[in-house]
C-alpha atoms as a PDB file:
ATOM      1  CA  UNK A   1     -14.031  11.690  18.337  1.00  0.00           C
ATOM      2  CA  UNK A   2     -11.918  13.377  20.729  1.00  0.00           C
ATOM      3  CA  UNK A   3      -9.581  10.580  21.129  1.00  0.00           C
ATOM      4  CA  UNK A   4      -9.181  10.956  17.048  1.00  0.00           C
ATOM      5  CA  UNK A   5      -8.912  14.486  17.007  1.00  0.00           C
ATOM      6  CA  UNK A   6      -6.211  14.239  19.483  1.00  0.00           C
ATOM      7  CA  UNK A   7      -4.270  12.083  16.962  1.00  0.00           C
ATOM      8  CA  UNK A   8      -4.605  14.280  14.159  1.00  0.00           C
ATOM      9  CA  UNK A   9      -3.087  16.973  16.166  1.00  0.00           C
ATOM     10  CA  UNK A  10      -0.189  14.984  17.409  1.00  0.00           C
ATOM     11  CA  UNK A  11       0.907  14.076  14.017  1.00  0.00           C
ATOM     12  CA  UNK A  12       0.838  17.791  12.799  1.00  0.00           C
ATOM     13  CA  UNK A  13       3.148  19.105  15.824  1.00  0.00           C
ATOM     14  CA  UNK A  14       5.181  16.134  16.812  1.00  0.00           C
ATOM     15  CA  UNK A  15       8.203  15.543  14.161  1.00  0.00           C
ATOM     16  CA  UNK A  16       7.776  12.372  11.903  1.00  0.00           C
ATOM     17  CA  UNK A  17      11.258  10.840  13.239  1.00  0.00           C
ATOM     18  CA  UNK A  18      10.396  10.732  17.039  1.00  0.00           C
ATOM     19  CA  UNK A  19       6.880   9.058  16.459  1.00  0.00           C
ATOM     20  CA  UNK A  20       7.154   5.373  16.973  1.00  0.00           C
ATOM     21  CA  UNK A  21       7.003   4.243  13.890  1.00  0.00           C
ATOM     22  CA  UNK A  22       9.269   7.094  12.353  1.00  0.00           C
ATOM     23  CA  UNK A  23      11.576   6.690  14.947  1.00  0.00           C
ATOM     24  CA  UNK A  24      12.192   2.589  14.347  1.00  0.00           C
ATOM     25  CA  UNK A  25      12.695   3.104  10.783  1.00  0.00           C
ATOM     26  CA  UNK A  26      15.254   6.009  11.864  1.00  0.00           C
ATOM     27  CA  UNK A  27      16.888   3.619  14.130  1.00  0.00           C
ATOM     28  CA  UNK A  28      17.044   0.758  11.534  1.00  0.00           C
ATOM     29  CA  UNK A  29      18.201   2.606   8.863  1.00  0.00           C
ATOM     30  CA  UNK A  30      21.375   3.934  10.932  1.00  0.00           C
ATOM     31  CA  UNK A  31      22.109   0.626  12.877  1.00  0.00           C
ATOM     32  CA  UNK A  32      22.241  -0.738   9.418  1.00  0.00           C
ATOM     33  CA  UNK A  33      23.421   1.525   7.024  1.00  0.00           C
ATOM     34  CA  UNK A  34      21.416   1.174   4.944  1.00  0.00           C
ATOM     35  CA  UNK A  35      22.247  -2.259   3.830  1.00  0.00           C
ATOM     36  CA  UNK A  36      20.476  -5.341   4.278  1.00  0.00           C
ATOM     37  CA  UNK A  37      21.396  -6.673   8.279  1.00  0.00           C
ATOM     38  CA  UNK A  38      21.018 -10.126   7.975  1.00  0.00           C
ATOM     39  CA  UNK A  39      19.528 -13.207   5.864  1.00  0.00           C
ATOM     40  CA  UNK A  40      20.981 -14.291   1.919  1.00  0.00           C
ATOM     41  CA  UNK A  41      21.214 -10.540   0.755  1.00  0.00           C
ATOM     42  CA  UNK A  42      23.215  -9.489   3.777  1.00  0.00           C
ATOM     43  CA  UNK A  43      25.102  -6.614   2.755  1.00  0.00           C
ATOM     44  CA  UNK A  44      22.398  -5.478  -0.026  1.00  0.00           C
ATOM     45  CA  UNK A  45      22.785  -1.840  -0.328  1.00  0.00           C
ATOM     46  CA  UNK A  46      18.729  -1.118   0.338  1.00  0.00           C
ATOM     47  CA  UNK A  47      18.624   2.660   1.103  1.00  0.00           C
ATOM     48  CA  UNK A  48      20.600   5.733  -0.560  1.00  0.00           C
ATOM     49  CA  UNK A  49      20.172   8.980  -1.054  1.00  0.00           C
ATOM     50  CA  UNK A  50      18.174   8.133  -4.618  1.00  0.00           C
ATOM     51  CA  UNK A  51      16.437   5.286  -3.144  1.00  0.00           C
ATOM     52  CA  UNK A  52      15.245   6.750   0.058  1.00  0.00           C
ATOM     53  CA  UNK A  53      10.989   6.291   0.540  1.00  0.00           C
ATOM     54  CA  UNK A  54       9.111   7.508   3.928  1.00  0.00           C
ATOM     55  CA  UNK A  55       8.737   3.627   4.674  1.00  0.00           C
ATOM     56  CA  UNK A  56      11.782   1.619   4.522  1.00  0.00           C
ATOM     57  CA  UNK A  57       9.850  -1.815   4.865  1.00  0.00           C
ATOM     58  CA  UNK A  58      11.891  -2.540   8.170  1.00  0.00           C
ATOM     59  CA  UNK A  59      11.678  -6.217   7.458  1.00  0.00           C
ATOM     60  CA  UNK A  60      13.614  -6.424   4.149  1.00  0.00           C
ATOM     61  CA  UNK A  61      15.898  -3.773   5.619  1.00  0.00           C
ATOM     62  CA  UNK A  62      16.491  -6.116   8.534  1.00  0.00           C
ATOM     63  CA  UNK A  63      17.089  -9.262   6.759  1.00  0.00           C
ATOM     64  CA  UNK A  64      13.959 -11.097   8.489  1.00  0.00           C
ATOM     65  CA  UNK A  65      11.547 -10.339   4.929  1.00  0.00           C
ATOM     66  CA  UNK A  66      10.254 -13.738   3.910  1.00  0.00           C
ATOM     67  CA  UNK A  67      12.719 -15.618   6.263  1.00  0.00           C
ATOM     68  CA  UNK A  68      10.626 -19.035   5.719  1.00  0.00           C
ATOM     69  CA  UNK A  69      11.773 -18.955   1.847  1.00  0.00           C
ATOM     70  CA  UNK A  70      15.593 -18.722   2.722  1.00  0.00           C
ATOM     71  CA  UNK A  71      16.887 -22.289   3.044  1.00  0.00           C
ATOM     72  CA  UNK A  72      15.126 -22.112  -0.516  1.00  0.00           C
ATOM     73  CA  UNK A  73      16.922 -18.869  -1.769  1.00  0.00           C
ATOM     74  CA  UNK A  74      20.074 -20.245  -0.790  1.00  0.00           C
ATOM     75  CA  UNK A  75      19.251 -24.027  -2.585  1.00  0.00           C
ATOM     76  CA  UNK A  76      18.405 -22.290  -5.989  1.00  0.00           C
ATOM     77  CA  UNK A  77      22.092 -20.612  -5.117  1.00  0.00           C
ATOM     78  CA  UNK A  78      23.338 -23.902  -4.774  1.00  0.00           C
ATOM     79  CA  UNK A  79      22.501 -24.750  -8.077  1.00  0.00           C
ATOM     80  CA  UNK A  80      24.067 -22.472  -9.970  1.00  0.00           C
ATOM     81  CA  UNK A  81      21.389 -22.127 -12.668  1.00  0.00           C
ATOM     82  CA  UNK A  82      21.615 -19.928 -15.810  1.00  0.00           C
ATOM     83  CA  UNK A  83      18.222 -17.455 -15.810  1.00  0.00           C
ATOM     84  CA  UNK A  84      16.927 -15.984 -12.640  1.00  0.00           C
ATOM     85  CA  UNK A  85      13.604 -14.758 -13.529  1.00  0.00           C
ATOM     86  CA  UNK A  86      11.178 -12.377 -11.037  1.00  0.00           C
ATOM     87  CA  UNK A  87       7.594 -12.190 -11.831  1.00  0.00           C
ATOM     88  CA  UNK A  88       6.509  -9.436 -10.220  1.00  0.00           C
ATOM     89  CA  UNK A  89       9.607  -7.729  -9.195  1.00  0.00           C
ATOM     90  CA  UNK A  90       8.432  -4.833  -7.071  1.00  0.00           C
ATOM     91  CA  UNK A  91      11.383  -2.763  -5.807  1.00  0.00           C
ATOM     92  CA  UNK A  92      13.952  -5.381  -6.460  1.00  0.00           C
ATOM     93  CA  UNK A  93      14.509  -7.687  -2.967  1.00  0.00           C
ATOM     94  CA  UNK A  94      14.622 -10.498  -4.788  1.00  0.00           C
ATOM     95  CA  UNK A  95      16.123  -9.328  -8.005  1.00  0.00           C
ATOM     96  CA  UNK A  96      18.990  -7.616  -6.609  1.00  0.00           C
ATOM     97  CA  UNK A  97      19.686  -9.817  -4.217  1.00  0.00           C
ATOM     98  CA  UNK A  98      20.048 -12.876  -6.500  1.00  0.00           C
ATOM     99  CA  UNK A  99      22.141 -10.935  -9.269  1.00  0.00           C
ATOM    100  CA  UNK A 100      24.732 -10.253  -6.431  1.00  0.00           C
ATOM    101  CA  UNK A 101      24.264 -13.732  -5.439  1.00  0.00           C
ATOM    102  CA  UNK A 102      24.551 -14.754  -8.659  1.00  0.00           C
ATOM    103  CA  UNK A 103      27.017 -13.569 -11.004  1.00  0.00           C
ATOM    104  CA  UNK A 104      26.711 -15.533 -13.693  1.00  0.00           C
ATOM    105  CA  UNK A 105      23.308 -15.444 -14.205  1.00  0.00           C
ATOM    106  CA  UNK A 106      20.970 -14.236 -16.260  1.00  0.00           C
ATOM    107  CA  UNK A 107      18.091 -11.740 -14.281  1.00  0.00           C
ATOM    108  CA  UNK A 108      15.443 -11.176 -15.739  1.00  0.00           C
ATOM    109  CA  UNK A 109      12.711  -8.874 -13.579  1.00  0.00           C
ATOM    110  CA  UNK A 110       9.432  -8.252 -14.778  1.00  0.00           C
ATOM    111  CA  UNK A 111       6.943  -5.488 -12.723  1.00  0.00           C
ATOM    112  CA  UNK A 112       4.294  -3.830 -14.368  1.00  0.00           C
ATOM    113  CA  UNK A 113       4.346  -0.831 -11.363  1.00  0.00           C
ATOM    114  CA  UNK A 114       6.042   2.161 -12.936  1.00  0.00           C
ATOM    115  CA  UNK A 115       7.070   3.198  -9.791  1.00  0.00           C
ATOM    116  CA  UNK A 116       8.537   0.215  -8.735  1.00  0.00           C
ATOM    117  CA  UNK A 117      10.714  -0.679 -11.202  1.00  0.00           C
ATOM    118  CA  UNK A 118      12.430   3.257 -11.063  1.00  0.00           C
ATOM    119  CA  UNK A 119      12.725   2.089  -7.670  1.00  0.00           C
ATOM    120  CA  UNK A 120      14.078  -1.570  -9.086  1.00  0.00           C
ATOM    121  CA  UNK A 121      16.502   0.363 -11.525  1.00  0.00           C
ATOM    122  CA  UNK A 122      17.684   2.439  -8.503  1.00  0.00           C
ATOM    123  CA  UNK A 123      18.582  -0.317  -6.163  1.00  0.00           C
ATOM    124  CA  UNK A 124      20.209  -2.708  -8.887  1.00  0.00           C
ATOM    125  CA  UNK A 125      22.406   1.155  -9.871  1.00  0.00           C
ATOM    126  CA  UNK A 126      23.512   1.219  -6.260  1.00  0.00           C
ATOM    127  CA  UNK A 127      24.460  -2.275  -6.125  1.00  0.00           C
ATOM    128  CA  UNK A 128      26.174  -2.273  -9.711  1.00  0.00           C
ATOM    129  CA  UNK A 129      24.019  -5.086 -11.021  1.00  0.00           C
ATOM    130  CA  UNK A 130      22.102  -2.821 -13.497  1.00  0.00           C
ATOM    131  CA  UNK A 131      24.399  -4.011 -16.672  1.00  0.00           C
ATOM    132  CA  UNK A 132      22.741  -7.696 -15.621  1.00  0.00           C
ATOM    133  CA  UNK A 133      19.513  -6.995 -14.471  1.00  0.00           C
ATOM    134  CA  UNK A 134      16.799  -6.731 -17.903  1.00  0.00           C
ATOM    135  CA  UNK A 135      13.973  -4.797 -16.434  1.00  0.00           C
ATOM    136  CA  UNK A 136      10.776  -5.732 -18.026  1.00  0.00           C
ATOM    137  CA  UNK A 137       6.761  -4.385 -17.416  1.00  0.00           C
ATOM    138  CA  UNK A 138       3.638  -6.680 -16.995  1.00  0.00           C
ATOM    139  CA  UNK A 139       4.213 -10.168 -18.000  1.00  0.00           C
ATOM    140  CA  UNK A 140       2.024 -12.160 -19.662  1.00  0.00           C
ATOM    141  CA  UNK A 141       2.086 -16.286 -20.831  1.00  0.00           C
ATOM    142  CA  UNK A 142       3.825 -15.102 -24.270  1.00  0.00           C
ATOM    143  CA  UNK A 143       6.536 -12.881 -22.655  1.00  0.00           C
ATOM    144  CA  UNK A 144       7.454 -15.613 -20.293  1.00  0.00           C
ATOM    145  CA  UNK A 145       7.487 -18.185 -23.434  1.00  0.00           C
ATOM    146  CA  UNK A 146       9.780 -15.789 -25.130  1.00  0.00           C
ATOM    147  CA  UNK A 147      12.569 -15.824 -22.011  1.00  0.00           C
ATOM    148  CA  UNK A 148      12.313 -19.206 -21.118  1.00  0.00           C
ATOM    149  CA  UNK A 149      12.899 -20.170 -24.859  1.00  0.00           C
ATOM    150  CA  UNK A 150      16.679 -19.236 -24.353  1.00  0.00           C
ATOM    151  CA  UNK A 151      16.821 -20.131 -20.222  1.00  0.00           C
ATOM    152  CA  UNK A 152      18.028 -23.819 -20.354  1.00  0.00           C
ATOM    153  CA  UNK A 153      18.017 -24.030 -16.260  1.00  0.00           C
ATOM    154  CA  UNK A 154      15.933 -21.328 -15.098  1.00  0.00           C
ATOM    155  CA  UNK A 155      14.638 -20.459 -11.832  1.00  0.00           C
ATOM    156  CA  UNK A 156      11.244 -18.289 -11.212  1.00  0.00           C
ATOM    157  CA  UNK A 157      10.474 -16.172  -8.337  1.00  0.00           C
ATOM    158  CA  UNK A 158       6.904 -15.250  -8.786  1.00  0.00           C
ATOM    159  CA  UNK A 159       4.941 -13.141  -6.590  1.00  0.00           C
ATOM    160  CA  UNK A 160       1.640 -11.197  -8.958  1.00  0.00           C
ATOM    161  CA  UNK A 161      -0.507 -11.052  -6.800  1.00  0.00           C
ATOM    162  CA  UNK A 162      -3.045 -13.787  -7.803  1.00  0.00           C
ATOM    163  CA  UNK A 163      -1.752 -13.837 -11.332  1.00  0.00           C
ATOM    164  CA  UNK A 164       0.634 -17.071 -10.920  1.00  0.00           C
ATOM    165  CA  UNK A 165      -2.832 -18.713 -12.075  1.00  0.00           C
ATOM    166  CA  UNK A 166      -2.466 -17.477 -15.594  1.00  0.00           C
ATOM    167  CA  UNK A 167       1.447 -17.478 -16.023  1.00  0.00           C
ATOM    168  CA  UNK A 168       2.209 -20.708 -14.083  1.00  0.00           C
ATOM    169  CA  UNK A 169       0.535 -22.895 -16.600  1.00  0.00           C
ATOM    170  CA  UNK A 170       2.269 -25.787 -18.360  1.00  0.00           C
ATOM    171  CA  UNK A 171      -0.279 -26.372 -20.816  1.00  0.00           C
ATOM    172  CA  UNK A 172      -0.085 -22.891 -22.319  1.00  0.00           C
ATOM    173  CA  UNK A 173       3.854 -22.033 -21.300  1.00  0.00           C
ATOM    174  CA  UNK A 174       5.468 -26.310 -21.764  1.00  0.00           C
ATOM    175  CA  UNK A 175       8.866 -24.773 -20.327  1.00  0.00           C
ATOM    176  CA  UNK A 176       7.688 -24.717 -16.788  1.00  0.00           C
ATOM    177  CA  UNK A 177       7.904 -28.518 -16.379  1.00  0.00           C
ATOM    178  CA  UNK A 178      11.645 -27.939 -16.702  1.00  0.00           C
ATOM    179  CA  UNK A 179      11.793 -24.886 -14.422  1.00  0.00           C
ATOM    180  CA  UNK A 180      12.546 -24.499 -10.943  1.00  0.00           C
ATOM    181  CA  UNK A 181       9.753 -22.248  -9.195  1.00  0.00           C
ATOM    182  CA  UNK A 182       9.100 -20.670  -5.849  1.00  0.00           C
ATOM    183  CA  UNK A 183       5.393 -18.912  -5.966  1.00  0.00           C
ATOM    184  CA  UNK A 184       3.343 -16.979  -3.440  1.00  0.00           C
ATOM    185  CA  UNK A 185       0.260 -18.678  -3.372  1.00  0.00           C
ATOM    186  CA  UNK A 186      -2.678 -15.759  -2.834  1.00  0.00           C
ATOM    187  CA  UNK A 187      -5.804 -17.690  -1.831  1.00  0.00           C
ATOM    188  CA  UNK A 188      -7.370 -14.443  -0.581  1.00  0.00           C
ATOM    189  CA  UNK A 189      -7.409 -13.204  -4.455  1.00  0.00           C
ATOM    190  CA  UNK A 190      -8.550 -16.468  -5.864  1.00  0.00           C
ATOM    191  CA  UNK A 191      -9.717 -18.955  -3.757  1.00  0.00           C
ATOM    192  CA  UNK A 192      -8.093 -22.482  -4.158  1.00  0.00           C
ATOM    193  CA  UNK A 193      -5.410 -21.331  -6.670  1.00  0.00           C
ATOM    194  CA  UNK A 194      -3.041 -23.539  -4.318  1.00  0.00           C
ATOM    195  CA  UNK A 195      -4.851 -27.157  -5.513  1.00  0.00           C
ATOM    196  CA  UNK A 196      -4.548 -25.235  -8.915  1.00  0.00           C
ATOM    197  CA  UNK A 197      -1.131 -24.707  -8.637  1.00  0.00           C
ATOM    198  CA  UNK A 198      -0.350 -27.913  -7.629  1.00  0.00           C
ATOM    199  CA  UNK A 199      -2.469 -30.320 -10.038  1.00  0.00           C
ATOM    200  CA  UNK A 200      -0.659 -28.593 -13.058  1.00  0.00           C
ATOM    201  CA  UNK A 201       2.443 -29.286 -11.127  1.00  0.00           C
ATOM    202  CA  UNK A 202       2.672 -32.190  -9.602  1.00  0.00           C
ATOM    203  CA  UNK A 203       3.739 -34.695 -12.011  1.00  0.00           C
ATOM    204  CA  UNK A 204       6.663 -32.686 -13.125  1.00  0.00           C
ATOM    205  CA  UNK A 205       7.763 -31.673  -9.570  1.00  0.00           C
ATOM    206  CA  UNK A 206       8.575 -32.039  -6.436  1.00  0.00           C
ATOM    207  CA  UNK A 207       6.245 -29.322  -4.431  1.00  0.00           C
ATOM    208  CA  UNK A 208       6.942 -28.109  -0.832  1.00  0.00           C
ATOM    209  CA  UNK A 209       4.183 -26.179   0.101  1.00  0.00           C
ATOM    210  CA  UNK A 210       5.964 -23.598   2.988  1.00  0.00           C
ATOM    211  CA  UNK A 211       3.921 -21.859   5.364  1.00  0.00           C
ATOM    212  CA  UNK A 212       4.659 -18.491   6.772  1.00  0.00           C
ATOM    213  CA  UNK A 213       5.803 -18.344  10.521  1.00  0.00           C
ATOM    214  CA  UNK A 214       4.970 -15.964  13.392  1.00  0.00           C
ATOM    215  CA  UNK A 215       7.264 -13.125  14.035  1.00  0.00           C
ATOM    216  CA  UNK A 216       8.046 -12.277  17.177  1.00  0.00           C
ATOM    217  CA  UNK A 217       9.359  -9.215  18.916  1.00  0.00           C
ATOM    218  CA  UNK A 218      12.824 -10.894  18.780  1.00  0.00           C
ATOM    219  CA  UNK A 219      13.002 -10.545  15.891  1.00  0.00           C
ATOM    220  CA  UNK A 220      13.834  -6.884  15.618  1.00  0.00           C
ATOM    221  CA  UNK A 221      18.068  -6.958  16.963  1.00  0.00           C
ATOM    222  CA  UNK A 222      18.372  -2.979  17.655  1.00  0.00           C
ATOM    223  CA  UNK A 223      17.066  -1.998  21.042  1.00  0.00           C
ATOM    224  CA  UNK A 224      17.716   0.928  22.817  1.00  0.00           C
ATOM    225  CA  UNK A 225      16.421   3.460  26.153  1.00  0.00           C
ATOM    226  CA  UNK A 226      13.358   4.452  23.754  1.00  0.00           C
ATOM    227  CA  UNK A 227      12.516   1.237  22.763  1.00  0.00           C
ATOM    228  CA  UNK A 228      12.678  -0.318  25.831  1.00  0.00           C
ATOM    229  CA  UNK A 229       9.016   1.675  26.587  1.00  0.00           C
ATOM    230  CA  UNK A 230       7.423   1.780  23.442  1.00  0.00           C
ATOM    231  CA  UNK A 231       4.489  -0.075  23.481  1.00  0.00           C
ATOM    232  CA  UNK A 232       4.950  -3.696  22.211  1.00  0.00           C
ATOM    233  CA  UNK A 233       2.229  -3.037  19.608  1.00  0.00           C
ATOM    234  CA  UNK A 234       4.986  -1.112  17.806  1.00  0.00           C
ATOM    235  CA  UNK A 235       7.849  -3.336  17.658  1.00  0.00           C
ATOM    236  CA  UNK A 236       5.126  -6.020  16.127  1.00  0.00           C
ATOM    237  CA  UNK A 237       4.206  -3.713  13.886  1.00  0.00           C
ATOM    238  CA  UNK A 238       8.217  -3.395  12.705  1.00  0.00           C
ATOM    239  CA  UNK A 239       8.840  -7.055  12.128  1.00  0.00           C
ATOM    240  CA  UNK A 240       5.743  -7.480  10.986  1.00  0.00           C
ATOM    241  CA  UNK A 241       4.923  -8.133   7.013  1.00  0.00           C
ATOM    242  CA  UNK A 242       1.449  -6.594   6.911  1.00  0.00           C
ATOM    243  CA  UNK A 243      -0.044  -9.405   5.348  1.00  0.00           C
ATOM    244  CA  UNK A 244      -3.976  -9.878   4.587  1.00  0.00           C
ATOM    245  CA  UNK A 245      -4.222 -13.508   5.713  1.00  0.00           C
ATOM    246  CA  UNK A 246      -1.318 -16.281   6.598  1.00  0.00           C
ATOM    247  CA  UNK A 247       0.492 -16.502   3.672  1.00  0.00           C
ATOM    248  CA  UNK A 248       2.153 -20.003   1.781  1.00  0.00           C
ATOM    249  CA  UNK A 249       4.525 -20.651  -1.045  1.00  0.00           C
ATOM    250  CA  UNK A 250       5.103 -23.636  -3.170  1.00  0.00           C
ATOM    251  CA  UNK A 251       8.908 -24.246  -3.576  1.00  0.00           C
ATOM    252  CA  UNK A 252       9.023 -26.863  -7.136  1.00  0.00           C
ATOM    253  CA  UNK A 253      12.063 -28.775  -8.300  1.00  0.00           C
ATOM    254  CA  UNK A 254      11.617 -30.591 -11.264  1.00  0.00           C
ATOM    255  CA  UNK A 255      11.463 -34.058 -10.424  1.00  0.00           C
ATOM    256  CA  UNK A 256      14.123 -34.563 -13.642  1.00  0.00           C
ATOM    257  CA  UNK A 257      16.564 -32.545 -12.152  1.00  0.00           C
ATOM    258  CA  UNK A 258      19.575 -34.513 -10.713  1.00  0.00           C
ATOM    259  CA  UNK A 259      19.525 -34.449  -7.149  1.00  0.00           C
ATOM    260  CA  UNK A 260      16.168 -32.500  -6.922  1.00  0.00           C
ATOM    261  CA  UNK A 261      14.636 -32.980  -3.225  1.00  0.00           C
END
């Protein structure tokens, strides 16, 4: 009790940017400049003055969000497909970044989050992608029918949260045995969606099933005198993706595709 009361009256008269965690976002965000540091989106713009929250998300700020699905980002760059659709958008990491890695293709973003796609809108303003980027609410089975009807090489980011089990369903949506896909698997919302997944799958396409990787306090680049005796709990907590359990993603050529591996 006294221990907790002590906290509470810490955080009212010590200044947000010199706690620890305030004060490695601060650092970040100037060491960076606000654009992404590292990783395929390097250069992002990530932070403005419109697109500025409490919590940067040091991670996608540092280039390090993810890192296990890069050698995949950059593949589906390789192959200079025609539609780029994101299920589940969020804020844009994955939108933005592929319409600036991407020029001539189509993005398509779908979040149902209000608040996430102003902040979607924002980022893809900043980064002058927003004349390329259709920004989309909820998807659902008949809305991703409708876009993959005019996508004749498309490639799906999907992260919803548990709802890949309805959407990522060839027998209801036939265009995904032509699609590449990389998923986020979320076995702690539906347990054994992954063997679901990959039966519908698995005669159309190649699966890697990727597993995410420990992070490590390496991992964050930008050290200084006060971060030298911070306690280690914090710079963990930086690099870190705040995830519920391990996380794993199916990466999905289709096994039609020349040169698919």
């Amino acid at each position: 009790m006294i221990c907790s009361a002590l906290a509470r009256f810490a955080r009212k008269i010590i200044p947000a940017q010199v706690r620890p965690n305030g004060y490695l976002e601060n650092l970040v965000r100037k060491q960076t400049g606000g654009r992404v540091f590292s990783g395929p989106f390097a250069g992002m713009c990530w932070i403005s003055g419109d697109v500025n929250h409490a919590h940067i998300h040091i991670p996608k700020l540092l280039g390090i969000y993810e890192r296990e699905l890069h050698p995949y980002i950059e593949r589906a760059c390789a192959l200079n497909l025609s539609h780029i659709i994101n299920l589940g958008a969020a804020e844009g990491y994955y939108a933005v970044g592929m319409s600036l890695r991407n020029p001539g293709a189509r993005i398509i973003a779908f979040e149902s989050q209000a608040q996430e796609r102003w902040g979607l809108t924002e980022r893809a303003r900043i980064n002058g992608v927003v004349n390329r980027l259709g920004i989309l609410g909820k998807c659902e089975p008949e809305d991703l029918k409708r876009v993959l009807a005019d996508a004749p090489r498309p490639f799906i980011v999907c992260d919803v949260e548990g709802y890949e089990s309805v959407l990522l369903d060839p027998a209801i949506v036939p265009l995904l045995q032509h699609s590449w896909i990389l998923v986020e698997l979320h076995e702690f919302v539906e347990q054994g969606i992954t063997e679901k997944v990959r039966k519908r799958f698995e005669r159309t396409h190649k699966i890697s099933h990727v597993w995410q990787q420990e992070r490590k306090l390496a991992d964050f680049p930008f050290q200084d005198f006060y971060t030298r005796f911070l306690p280690k709990r914090y710079l963990c907590w930086a690099v870190s993706e705040s995830r519920p359990e391990r996380m794993s993603w199916f990466w999905m050529e289709p096994a039609s595709a020349p040169g698919a591996q």
